[in-house]
C-alpha atoms as a PDB file:
ATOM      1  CA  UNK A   1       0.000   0.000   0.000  1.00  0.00           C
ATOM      2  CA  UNK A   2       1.214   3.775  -1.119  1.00  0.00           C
ATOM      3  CA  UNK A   3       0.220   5.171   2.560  1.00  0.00           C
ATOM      4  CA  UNK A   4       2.681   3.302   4.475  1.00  0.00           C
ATOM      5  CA  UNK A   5       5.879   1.292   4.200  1.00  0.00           C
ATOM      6  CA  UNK A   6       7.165  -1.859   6.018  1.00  0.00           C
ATOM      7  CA  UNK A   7       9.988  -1.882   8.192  1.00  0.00           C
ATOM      8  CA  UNK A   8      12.455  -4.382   9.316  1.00  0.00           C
ATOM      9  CA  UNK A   9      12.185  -5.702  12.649  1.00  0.00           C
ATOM     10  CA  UNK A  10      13.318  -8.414  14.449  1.00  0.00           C
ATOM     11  CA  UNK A  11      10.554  -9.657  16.424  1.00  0.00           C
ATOM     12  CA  UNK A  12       7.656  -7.301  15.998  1.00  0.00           C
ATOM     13  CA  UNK A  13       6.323  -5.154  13.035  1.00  0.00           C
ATOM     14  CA  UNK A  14       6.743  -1.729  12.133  1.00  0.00           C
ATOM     15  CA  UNK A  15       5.992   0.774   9.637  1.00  0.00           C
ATOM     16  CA  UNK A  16       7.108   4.410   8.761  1.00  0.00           C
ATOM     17  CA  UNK A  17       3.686   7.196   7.841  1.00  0.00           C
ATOM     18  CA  UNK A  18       4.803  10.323   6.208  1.00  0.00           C
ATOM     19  CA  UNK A  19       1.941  13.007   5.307  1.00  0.00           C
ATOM     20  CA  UNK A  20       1.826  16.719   4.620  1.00  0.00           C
ATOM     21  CA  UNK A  21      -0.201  17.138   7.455  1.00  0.00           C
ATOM     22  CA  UNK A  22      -0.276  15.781  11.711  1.00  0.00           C
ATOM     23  CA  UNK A  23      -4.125  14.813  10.564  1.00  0.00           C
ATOM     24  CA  UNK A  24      -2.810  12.422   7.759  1.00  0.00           C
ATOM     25  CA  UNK A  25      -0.396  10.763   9.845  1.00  0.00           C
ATOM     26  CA  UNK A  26      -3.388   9.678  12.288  1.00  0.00           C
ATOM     27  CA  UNK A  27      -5.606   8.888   9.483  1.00  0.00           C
ATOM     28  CA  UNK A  28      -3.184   6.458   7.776  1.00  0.00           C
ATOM     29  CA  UNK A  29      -1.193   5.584  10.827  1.00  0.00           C
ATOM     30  CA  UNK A  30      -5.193   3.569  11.473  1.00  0.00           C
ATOM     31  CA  UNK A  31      -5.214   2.787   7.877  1.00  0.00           C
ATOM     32  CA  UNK A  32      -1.942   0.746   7.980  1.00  0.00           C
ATOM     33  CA  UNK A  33      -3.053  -0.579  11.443  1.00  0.00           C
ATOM     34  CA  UNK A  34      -6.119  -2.180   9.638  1.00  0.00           C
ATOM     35  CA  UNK A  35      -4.452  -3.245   6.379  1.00  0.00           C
ATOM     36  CA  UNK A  36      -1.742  -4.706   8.356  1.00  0.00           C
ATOM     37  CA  UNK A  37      -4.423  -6.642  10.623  1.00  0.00           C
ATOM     38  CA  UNK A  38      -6.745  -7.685   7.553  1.00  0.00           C
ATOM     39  CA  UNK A  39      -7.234  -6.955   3.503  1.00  0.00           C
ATOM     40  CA  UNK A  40      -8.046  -3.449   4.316  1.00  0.00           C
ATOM     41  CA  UNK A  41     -10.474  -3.504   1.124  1.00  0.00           C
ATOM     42  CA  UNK A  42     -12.767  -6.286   2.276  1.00  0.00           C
ATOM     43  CA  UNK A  43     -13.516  -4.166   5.654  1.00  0.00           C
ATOM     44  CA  UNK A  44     -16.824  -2.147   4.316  1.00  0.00           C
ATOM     45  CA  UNK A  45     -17.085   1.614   6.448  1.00  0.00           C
ATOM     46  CA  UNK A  46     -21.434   0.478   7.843  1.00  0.00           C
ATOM     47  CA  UNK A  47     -20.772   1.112  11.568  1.00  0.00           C
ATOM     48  CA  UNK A  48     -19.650   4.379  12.671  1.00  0.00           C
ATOM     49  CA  UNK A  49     -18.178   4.174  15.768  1.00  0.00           C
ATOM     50  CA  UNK A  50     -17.104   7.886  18.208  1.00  0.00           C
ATOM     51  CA  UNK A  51     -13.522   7.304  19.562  1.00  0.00           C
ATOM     52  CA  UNK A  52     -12.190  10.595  21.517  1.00  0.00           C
ATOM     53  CA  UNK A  53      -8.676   9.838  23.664  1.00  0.00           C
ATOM     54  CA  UNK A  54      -6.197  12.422  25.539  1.00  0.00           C
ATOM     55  CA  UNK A  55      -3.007  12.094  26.185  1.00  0.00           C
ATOM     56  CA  UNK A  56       0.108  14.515  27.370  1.00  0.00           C
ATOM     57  CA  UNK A  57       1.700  14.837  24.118  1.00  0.00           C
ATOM     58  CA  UNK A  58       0.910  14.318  20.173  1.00  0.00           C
ATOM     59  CA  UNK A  59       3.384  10.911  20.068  1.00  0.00           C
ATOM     60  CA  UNK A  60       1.372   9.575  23.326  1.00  0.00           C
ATOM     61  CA  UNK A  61      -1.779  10.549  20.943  1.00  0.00           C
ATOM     62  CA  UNK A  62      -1.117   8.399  18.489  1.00  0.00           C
ATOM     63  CA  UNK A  63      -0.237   5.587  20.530  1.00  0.00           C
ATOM     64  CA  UNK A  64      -3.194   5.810  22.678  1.00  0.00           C
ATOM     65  CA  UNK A  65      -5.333   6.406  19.670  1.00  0.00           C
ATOM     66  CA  UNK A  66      -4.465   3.307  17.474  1.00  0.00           C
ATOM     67  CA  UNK A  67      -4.498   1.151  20.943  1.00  0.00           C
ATOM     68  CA  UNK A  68      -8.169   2.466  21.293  1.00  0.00           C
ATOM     69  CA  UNK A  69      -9.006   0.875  17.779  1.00  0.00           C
ATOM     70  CA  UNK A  70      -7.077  -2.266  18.777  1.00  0.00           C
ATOM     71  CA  UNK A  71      -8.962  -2.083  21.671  1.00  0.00           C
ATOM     72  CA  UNK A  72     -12.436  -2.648  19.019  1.00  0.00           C
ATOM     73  CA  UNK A  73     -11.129  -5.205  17.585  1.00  0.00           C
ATOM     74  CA  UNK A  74      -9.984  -7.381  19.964  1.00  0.00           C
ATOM     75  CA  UNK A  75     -12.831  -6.553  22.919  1.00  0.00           C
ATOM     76  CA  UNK A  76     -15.724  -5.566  20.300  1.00  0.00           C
ATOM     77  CA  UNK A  77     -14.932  -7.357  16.914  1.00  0.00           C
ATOM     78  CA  UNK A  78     -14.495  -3.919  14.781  1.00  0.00           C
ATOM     79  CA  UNK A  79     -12.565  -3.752  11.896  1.00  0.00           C
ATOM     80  CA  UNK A  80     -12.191  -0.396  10.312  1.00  0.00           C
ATOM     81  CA  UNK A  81     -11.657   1.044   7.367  1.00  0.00           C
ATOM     82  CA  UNK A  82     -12.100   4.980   7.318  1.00  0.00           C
ATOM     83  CA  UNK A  83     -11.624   8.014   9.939  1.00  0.00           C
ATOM     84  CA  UNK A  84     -12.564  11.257  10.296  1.00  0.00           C
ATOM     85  CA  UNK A  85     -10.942  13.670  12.640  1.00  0.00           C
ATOM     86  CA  UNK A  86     -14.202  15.736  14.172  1.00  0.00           C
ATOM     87  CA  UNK A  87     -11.656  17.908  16.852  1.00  0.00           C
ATOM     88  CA  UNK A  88      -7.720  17.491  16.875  1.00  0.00           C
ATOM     89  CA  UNK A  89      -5.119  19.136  18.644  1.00  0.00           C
ATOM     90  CA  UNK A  90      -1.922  17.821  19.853  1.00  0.00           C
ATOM     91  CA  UNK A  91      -3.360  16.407  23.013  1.00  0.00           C
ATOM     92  CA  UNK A  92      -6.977  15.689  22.117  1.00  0.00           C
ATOM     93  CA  UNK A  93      -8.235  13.631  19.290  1.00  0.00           C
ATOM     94  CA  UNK A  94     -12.336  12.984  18.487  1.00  0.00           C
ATOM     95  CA  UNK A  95     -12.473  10.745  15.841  1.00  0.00           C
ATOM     96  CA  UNK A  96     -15.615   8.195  13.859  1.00  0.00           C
ATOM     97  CA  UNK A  97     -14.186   5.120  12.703  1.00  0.00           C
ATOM     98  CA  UNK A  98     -16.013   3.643  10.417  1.00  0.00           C
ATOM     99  CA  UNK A  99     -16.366  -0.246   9.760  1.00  0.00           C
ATOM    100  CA  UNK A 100     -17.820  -3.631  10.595  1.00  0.00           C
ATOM    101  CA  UNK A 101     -17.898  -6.335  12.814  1.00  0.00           C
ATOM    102  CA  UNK A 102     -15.371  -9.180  11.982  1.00  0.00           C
ATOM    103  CA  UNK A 103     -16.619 -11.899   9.847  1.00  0.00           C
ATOM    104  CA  UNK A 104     -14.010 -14.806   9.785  1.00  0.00           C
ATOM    105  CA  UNK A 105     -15.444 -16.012   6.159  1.00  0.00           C
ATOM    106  CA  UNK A 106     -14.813 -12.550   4.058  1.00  0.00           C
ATOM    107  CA  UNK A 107     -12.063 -11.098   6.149  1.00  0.00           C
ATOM    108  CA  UNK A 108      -8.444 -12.564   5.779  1.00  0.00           C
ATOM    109  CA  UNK A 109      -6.595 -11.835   8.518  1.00  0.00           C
ATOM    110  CA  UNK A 110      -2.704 -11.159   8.104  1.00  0.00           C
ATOM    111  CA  UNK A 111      -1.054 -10.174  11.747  1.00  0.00           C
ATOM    112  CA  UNK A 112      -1.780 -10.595  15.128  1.00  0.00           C
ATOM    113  CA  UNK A 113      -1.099  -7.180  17.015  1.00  0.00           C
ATOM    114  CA  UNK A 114      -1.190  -7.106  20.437  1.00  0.00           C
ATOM    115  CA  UNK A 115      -0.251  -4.120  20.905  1.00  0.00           C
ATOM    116  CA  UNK A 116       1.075  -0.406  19.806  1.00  0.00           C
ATOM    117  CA  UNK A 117       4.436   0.173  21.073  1.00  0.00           C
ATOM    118  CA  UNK A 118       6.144   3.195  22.425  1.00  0.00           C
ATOM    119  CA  UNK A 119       9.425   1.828  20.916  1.00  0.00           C
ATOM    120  CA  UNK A 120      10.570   4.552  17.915  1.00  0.00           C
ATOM    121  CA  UNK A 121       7.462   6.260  18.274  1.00  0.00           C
ATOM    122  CA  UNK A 122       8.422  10.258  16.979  1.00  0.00           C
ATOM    123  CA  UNK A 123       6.193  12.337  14.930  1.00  0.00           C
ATOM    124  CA  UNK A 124       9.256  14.609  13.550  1.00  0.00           C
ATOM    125  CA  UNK A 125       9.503  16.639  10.117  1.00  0.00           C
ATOM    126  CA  UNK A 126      11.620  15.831   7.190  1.00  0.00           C
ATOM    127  CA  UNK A 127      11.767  18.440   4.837  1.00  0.00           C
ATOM    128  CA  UNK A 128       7.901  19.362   3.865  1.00  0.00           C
ATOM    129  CA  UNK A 129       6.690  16.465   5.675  1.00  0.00           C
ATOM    130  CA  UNK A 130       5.727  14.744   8.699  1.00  0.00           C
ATOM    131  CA  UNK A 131       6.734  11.026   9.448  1.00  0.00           C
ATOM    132  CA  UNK A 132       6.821   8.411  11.840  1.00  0.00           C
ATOM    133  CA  UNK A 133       7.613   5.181  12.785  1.00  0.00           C
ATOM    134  CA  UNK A 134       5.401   2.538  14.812  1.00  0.00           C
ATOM    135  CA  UNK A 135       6.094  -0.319  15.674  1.00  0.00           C
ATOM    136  CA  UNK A 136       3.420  -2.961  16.553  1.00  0.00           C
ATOM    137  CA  UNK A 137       3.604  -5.654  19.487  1.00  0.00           C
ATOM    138  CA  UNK A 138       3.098  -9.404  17.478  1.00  0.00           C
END
């Protein structure tokens, strides 16, 4: 997929986001989350679902942000597919995931993440963009 790339790791996964924009970066930081949990394209957006988190800091944000949707999908079966950003700021995110509940015969499921990782978690800009890496408990 164009919106994120793969990284090596030696026992868990990770992946690098860079976007114009600190909204983007959220957006397809939980767009790679899903893809890299299931065929993002079979997960059809039917259940909107309000997720607002807090944290200290935009880096904790993101953490505690994808952990919320991991949280869905392991407690409460979501998968998801898109997200909209309702309010943002660097320590305050209110966000509708959109998605469905998991069905084991039309979803293929690629990774089992346990968990989002503090581990080389930095939202930092390179030039005109923002990037980051995350790396994903498996």
């Amino acid at each position: 997929m164009a919106f994120y790339q793969l990284l090596e790791h030696t026992a868990d996964l990770g992946i690098r986001v860079s976007e114009k924009d600190l909204e983007s970066i959220f957006i397809n930081s939980a767009r790679a989350m899903s893809d890299l949990i299931a065929d993002l394209s079979t997960i059809k957006p039917v259940i909107p679902v309000k997720i607002k988190v807090q944290a200290q800091d935009r880096d904790e944000l993101l953490k505690n942000w994808l952990s919320e949707l991991l949280y869905h999908f392991h407690v409460k079966e979501m998968l998801f597919s898109k997200f909209d950003i309702e309010i943002f700021d660097d320590k305050v995110i209110s966000s509708i995931a959109t998605g469905e509940k998991v069905c084991d015969t039309r979803h293929s499921f690629k990774n089992d993440i346990k968990a989002v990782t503090f581990h080389a978690l930095n939202i930092h800009r390179t030039g005109n963009q923002l990037s980051t890496d995350i790396v994903f408990d498996v």
